[in-house]
C-alpha atoms as a PDB file:
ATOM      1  CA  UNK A   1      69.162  25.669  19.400  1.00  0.00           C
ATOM      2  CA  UNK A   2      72.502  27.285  20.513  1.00  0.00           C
ATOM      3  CA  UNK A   3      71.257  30.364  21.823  1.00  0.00           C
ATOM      4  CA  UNK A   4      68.676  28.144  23.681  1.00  0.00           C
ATOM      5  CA  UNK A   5      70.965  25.518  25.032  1.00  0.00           C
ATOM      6  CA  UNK A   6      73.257  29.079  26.394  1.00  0.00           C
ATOM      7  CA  UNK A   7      69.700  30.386  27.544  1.00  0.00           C
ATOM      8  CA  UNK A   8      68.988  27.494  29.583  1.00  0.00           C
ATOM      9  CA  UNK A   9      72.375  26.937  31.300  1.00  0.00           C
ATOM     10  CA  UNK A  10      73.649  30.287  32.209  1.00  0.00           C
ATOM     11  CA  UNK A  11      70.157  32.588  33.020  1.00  0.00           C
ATOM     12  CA  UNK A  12      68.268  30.012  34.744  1.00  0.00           C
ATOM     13  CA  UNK A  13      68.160  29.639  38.155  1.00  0.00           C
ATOM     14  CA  UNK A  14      72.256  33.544  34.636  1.00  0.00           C
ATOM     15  CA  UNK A  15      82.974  40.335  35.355  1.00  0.00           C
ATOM     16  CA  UNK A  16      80.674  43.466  36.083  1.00  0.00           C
ATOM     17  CA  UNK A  17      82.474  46.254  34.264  1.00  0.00           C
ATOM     18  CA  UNK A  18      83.704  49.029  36.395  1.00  0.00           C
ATOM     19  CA  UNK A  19      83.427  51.665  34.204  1.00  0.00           C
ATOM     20  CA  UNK A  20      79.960  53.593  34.161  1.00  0.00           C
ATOM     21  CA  UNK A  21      78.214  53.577  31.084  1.00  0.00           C
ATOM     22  CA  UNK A  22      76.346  56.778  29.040  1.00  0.00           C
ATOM     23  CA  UNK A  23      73.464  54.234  28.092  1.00  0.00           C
ATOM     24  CA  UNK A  24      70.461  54.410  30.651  1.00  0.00           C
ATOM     25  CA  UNK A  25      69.864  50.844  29.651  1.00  0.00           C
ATOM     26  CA  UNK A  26      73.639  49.998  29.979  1.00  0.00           C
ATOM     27  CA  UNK A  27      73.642  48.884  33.631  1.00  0.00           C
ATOM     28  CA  UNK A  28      72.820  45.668  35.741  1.00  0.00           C
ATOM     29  CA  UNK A  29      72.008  47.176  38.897  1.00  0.00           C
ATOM     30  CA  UNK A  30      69.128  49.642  39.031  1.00  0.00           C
ATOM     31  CA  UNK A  31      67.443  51.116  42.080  1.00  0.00           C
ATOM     32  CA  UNK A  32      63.819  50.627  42.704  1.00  0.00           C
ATOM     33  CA  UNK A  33      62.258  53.789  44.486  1.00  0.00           C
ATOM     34  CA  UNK A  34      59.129  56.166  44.442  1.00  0.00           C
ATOM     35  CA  UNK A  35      55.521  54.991  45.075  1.00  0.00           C
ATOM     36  CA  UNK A  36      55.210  54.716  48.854  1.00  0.00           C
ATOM     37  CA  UNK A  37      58.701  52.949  49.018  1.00  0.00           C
ATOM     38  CA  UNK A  38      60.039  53.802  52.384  1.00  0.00           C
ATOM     39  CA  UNK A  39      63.880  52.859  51.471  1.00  0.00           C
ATOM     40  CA  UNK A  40      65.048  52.138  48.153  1.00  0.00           C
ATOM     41  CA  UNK A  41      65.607  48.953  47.158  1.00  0.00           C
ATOM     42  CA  UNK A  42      67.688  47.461  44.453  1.00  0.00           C
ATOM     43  CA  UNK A  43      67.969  44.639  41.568  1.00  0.00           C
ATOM     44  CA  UNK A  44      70.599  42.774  39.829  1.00  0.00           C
ATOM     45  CA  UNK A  45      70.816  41.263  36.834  1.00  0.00           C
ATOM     46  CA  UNK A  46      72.837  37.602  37.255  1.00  0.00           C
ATOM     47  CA  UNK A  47      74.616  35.088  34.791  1.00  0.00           C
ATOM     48  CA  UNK A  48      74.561  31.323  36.713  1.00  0.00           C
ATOM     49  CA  UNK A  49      77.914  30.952  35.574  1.00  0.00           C
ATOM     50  CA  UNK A  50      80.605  33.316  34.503  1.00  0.00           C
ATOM     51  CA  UNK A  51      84.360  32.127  33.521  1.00  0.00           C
ATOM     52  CA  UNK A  52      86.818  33.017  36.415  1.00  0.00           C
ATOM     53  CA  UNK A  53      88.766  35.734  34.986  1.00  0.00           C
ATOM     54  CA  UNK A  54      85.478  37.968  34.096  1.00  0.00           C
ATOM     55  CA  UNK A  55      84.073  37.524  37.737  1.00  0.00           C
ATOM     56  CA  UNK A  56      83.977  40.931  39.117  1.00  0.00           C
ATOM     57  CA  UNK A  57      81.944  41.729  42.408  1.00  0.00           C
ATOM     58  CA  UNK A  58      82.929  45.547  43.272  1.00  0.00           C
ATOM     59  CA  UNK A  59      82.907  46.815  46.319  1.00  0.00           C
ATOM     60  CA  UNK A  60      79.984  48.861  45.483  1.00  0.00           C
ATOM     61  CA  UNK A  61      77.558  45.652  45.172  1.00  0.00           C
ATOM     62  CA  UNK A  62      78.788  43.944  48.361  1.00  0.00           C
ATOM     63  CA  UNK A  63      77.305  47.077  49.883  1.00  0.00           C
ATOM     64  CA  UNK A  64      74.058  46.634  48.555  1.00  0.00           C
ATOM     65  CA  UNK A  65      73.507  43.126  49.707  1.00  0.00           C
ATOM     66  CA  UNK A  66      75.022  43.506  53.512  1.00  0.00           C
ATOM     67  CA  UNK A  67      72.764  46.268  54.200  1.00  0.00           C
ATOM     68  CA  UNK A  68      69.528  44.756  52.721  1.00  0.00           C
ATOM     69  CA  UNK A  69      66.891  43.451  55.165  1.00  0.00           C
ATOM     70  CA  UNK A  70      65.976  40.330  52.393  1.00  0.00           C
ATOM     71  CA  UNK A  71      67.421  38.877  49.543  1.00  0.00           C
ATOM     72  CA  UNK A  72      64.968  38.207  47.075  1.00  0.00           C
ATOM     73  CA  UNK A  73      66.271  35.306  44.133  1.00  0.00           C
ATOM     74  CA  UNK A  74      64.288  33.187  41.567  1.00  0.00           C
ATOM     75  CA  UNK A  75      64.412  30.543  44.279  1.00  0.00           C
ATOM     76  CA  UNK A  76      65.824  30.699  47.640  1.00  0.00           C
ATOM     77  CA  UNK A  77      68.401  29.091  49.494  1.00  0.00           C
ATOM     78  CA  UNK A  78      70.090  25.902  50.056  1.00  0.00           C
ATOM     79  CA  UNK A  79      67.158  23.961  50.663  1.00  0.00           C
ATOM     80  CA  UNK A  80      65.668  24.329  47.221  1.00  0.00           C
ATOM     81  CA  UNK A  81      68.876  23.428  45.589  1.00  0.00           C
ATOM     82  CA  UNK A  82      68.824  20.262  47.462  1.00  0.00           C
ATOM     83  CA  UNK A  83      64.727  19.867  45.728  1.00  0.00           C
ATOM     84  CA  UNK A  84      66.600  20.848  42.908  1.00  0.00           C
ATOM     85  CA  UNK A  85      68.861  17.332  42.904  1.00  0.00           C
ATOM     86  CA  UNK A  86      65.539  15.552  43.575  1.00  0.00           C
ATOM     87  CA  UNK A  87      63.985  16.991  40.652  1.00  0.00           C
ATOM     88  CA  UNK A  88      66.408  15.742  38.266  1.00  0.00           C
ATOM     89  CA  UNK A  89      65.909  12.045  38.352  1.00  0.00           C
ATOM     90  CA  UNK A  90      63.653  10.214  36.317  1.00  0.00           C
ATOM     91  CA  UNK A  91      60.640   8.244  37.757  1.00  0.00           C
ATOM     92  CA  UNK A  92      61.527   5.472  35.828  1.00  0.00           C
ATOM     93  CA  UNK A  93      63.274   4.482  32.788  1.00  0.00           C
ATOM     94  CA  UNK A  94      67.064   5.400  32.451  1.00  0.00           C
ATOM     95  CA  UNK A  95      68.601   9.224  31.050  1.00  0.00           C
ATOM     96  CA  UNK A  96      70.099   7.047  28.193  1.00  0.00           C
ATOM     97  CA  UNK A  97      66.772   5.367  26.842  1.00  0.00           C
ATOM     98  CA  UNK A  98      65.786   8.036  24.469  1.00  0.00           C
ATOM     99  CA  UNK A  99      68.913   8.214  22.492  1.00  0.00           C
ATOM    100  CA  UNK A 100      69.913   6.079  19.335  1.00  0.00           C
ATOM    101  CA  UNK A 101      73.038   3.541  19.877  1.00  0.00           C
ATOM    102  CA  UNK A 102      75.110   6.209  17.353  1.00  0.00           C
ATOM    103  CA  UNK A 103      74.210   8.722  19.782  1.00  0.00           C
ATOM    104  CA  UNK A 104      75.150   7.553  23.033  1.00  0.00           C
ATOM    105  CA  UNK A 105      78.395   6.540  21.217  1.00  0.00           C
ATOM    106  CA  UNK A 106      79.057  10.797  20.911  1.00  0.00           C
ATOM    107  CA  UNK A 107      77.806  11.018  24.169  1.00  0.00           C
ATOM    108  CA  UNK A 108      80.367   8.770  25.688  1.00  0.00           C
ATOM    109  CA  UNK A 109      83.407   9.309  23.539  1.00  0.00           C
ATOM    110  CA  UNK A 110      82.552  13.834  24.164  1.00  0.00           C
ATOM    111  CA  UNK A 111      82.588  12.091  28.296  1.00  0.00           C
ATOM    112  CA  UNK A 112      85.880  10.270  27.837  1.00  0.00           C
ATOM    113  CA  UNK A 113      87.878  12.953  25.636  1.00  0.00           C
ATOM    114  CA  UNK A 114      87.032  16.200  27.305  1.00  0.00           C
ATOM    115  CA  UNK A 115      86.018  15.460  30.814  1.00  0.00           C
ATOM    116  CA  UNK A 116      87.450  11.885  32.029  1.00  0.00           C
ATOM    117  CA  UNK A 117      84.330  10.051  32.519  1.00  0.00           C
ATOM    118  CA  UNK A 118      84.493   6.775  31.519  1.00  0.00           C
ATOM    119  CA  UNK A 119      81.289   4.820  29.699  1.00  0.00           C
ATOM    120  CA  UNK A 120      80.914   2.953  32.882  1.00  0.00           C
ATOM    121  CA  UNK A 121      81.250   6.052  35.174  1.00  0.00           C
ATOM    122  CA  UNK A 122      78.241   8.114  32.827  1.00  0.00           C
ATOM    123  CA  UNK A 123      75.982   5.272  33.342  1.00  0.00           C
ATOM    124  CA  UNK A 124      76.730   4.700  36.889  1.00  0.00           C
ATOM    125  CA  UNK A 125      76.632   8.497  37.217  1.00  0.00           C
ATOM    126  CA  UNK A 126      73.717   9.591  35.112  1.00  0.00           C
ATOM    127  CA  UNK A 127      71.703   6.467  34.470  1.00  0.00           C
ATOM    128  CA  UNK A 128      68.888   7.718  36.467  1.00  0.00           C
ATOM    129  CA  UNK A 129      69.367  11.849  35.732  1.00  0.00           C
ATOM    130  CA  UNK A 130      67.078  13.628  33.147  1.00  0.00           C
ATOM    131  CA  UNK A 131      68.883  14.468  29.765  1.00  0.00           C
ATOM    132  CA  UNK A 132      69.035  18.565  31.436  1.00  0.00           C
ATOM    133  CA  UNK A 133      71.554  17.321  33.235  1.00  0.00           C
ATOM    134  CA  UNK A 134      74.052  16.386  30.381  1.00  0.00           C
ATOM    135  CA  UNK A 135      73.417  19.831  28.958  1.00  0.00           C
ATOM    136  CA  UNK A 136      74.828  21.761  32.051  1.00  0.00           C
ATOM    137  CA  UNK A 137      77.610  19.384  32.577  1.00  0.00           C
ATOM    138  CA  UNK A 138      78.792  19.983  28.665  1.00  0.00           C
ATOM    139  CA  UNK A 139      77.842  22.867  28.688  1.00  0.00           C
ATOM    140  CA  UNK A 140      79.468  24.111  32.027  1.00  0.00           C
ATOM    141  CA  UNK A 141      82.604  23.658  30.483  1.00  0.00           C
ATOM    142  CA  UNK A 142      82.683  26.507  27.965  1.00  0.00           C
ATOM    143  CA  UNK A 143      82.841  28.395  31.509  1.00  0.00           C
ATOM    144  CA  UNK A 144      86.774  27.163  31.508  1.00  0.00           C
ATOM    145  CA  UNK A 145      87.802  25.200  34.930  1.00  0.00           C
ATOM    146  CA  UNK A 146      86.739  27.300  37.355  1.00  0.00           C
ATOM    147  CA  UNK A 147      83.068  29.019  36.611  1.00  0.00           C
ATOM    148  CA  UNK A 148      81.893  31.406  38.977  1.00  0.00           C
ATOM    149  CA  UNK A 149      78.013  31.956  40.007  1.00  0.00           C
ATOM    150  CA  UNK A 150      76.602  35.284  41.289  1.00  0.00           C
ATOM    151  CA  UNK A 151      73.378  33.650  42.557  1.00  0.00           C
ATOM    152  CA  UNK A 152      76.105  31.648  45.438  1.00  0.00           C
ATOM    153  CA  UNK A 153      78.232  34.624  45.364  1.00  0.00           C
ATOM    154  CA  UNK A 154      74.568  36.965  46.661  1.00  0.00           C
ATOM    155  CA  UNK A 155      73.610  34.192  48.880  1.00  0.00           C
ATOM    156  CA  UNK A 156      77.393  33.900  50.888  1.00  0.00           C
ATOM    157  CA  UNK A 157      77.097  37.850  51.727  1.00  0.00           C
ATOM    158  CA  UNK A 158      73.392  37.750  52.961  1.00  0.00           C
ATOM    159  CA  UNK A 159      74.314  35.073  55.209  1.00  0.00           C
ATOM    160  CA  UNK A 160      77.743  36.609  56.507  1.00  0.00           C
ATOM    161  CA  UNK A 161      75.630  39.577  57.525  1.00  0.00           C
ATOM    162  CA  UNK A 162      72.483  37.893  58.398  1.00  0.00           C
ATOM    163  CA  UNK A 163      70.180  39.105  55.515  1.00  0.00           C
ATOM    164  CA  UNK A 164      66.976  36.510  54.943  1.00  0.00           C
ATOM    165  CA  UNK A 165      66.687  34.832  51.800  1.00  0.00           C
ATOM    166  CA  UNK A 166      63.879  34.158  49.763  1.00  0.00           C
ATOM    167  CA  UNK A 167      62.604  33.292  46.452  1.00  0.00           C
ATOM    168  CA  UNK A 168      60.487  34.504  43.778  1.00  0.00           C
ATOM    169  CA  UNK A 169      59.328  30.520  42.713  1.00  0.00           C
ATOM    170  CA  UNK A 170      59.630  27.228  43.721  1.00  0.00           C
ATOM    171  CA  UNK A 171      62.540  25.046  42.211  1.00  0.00           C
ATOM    172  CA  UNK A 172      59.008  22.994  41.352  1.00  0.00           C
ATOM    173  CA  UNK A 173      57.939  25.705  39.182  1.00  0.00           C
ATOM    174  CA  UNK A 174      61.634  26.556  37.368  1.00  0.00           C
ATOM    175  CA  UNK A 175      62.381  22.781  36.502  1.00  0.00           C
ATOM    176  CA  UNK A 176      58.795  23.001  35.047  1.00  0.00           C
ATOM    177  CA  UNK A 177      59.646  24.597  32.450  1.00  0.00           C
ATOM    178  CA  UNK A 178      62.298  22.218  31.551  1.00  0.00           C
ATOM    179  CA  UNK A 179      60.397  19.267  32.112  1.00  0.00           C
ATOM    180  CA  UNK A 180      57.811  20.656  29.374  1.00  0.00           C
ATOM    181  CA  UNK A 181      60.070  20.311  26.860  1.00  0.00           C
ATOM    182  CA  UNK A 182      59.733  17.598  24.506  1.00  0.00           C
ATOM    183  CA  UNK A 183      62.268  14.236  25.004  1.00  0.00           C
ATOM    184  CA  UNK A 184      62.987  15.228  21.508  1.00  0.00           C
ATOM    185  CA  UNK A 185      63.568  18.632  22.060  1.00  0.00           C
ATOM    186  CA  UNK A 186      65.760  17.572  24.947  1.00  0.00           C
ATOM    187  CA  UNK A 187      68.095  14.442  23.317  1.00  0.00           C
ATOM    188  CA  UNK A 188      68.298  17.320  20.472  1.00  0.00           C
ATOM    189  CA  UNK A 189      69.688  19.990  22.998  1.00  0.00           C
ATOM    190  CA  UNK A 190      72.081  17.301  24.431  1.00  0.00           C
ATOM    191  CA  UNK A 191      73.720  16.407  20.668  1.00  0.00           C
ATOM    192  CA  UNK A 192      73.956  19.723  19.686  1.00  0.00           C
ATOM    193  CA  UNK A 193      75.789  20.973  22.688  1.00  0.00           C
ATOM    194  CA  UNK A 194      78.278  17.996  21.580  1.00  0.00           C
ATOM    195  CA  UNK A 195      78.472  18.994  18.368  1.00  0.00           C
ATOM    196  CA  UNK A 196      79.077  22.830  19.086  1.00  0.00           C
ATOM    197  CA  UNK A 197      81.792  22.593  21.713  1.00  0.00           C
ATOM    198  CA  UNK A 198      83.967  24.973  19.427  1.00  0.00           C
ATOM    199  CA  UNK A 199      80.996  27.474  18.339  1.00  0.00           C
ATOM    200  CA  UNK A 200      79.626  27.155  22.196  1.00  0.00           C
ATOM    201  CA  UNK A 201      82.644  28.950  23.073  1.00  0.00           C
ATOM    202  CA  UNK A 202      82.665  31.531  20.812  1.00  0.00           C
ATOM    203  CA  UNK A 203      78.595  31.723  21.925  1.00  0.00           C
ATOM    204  CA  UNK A 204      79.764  31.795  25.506  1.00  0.00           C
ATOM    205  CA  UNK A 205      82.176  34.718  25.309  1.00  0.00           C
ATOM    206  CA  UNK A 206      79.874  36.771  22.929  1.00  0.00           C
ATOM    207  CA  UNK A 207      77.434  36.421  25.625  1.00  0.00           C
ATOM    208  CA  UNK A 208      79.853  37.074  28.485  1.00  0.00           C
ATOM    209  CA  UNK A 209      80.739  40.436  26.554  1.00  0.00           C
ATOM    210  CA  UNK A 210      77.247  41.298  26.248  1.00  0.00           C
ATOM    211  CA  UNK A 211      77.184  40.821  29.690  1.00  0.00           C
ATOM    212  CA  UNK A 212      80.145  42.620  30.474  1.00  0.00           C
ATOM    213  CA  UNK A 213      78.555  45.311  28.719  1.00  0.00           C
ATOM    214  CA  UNK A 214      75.567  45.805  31.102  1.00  0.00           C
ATOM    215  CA  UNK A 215      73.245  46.574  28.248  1.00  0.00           C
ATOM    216  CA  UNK A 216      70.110  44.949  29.149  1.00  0.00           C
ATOM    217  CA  UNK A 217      68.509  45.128  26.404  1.00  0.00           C
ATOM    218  CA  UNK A 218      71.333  43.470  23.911  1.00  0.00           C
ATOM    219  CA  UNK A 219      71.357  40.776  26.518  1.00  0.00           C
ATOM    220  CA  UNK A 220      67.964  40.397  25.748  1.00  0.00           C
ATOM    221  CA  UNK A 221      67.730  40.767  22.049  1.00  0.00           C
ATOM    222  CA  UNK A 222      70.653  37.928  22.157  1.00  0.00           C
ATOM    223  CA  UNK A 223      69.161  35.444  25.011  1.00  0.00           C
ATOM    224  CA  UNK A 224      65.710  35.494  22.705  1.00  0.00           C
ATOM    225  CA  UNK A 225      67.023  35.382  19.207  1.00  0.00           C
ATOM    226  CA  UNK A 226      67.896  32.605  16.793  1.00  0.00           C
ATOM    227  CA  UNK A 227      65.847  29.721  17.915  1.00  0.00           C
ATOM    228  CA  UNK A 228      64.245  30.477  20.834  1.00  0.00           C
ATOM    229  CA  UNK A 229      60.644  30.523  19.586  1.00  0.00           C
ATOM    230  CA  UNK A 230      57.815  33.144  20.751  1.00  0.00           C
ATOM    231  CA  UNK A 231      56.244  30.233  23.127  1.00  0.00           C
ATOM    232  CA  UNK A 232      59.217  29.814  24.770  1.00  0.00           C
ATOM    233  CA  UNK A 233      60.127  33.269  25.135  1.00  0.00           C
ATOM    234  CA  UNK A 234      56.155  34.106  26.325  1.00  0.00           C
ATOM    235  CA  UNK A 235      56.404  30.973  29.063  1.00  0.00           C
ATOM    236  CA  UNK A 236      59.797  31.303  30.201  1.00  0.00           C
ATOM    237  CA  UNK A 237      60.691  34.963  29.923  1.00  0.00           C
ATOM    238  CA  UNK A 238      57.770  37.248  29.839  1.00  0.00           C
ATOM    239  CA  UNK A 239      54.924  35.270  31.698  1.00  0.00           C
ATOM    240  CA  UNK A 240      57.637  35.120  34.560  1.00  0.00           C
ATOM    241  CA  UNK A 241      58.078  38.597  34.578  1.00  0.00           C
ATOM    242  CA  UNK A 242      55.032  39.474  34.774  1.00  0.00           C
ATOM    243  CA  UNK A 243      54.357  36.691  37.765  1.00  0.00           C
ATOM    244  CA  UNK A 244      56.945  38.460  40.073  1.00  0.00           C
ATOM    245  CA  UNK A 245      55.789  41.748  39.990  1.00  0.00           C
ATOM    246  CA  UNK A 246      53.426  41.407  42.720  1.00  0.00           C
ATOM    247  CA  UNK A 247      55.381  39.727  45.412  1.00  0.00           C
ATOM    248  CA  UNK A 248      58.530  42.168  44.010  1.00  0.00           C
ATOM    249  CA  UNK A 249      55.691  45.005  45.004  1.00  0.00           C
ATOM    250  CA  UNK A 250      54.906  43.586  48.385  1.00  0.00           C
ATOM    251  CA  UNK A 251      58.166  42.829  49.378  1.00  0.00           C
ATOM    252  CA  UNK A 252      59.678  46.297  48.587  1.00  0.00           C
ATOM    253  CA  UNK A 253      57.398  48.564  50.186  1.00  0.00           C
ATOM    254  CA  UNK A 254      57.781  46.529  53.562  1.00  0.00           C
ATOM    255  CA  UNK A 255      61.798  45.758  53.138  1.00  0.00           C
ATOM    256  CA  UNK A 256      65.102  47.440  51.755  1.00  0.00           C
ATOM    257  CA  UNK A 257      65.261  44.673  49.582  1.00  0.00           C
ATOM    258  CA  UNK A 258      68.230  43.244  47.128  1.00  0.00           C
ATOM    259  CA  UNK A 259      66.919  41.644  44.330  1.00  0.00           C
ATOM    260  CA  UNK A 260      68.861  38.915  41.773  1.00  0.00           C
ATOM    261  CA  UNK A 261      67.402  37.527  38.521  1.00  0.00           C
ATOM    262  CA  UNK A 262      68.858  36.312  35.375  1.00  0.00           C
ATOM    263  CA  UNK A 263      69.835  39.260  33.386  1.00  0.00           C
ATOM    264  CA  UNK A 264      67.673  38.343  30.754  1.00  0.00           C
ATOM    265  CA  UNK A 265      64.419  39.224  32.793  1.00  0.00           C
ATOM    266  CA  UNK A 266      65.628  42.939  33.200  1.00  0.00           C
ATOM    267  CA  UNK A 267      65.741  44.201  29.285  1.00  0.00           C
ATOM    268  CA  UNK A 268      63.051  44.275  26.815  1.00  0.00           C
ATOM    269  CA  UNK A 269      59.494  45.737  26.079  1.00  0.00           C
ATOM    270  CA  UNK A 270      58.326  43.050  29.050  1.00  0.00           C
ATOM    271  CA  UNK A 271      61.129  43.211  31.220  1.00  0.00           C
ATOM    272  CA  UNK A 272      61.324  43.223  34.907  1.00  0.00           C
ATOM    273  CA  UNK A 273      62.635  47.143  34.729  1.00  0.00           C
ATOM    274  CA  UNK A 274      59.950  48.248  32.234  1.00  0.00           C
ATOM    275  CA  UNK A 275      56.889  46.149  34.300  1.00  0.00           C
ATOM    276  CA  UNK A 276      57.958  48.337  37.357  1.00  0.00           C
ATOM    277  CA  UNK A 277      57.967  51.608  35.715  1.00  0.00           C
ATOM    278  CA  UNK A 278      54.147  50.539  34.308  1.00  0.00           C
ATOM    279  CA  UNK A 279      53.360  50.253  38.162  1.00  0.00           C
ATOM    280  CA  UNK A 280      54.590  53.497  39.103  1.00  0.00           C
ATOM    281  CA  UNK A 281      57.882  52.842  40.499  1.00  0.00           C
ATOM    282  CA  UNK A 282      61.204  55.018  39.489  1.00  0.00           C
ATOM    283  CA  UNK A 283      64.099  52.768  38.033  1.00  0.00           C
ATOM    284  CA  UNK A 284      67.903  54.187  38.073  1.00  0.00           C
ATOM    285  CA  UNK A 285      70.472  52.948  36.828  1.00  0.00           C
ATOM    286  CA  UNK A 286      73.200  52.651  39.323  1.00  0.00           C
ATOM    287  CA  UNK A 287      76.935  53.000  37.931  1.00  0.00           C
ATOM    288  CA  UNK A 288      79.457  49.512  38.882  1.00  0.00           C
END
């Protein structure tokens, strides 16, 4: 449930080292070129949120962004992260319903002690939020005070220099996949990122040093291990993957295009990387 919970909050919607690496699968940037591609274009592997101090954006990847003609992301721009705030609240009921009196009491008390929230000021808050929403505020702050996000980082450059944004999906279709899990599944997610705080930091910095890494594919093998269970990991990783290929194809042979998924789409037998190279294209790793 850990690696899940970590899953959820940091590659959906996920400091670059400097160094290059030896290991062709050791990068987070690769270019995309060959097959009737005019210009190459280029894709990023992101984290949602990153503590401060490992929040590196060289010089290198600014670059690559100002002097795309598109940014491509899951989804795109401000006005899907508005749908985004719409999409959390509940049709009816309240966030709270599902969980037993003993629960709520952890729930409050984890508010109070470790982010000054009140009983009174989660319900007023939250009363009308789905359960996701506890998840990425608890879990948020394993991030430290001040997490960083590539996916707003990518979106301030294109617009300084003018580059269009789009997305790969609808916000609809991402909080889908949330919204299919089961009210137990999500009250249990909730609890147990209460009941990990110490272990979810450890989690968090063995998956920001995976990160750190670049290796794709030990991102991968971590992101999908544990309890993430085949279902999950065929609807929310690998059907996904293969669902942007096509517009990733179209847009690429028209544009120079910069590309930015979660990290965890790149690696593995059906990663993003690996679908490309079964459609002909060259992938190269690019040195940060």
């Amino acid at each position: 449930m850990k690696n899940l919970i970590l899953f959820i909050s940091t590659i959906l919607f996920c400091s670059l080292s400097v160094q290059g690496q030896s290991e062709q699968s050791s990068s987070l940037l690769w270019e995309i070129s060959g097959k009737k591609v005019k210009s190459p274009s280029y894709i990023f592997g992101t984290m949602h949120l990153i503590p401060e101090k490992d929040f590196l954006f060289p010089e290198t990847l600014k670059k690559k962004v100002a002097s795309s003609d598109i940014l491509v992301m899951e989804i795109g721009g401000l006005s899907e992260q508005f749908k985004a705030m719409q999409l959390m609240m509940l049709d009816s009921g309240s966030m709270f319903d599902p969980f037993t009196e003993a629960q709520l009491d952890s729930i409050f008390t984890y508010g109070e002690e470790n982010l000054g929230f009140t009983e009174e000021m989660m319900r007023m808050s939250f009363n009308k939020m789905k359960p996701f929403v506890l998840i990425q505020l608890f879990m948020k702050e394993s991030f430290g005070d001040n997490p960083q996000s590539y996916e707003l980082t990518l979106e301030k450059i294109a617009k300084e220099h003018d580059v269009e944004i789009i997305g790969l999906e609808t916000i609809e279709e991402q909080m889908g996949f949330i919204d299919n899990l089961s009210q137990e599944d999500q009250v249990e997610m909730v609890m147990e990122s209460i009941r990990s705080k110490d272990g979810g930091l450890s989690e968090t910095r063995e998956l920001t040093n995976i990160y750190l890494s670049q290796n794709i594919d030990s991102l991968y093998n971590f992101t999908t291990s544990k309890d993430i269970s085949p279902e999950f990991e065929e609807n929310f990783l690998i059907k996904r993957n293969q669902k942007w290929i096509e517009p990733i194809s179209k847009i690429i042979k028209k544009n120079k295009a910069f590309i930015g998924v979660g990290a965890a789409h790149l690696g593995g037998p059906e990663g993003v990387i690996e679908l490309l190279r079964k459609e002909g294209y060259t992938l190269t790793p690019v040195q940060l």
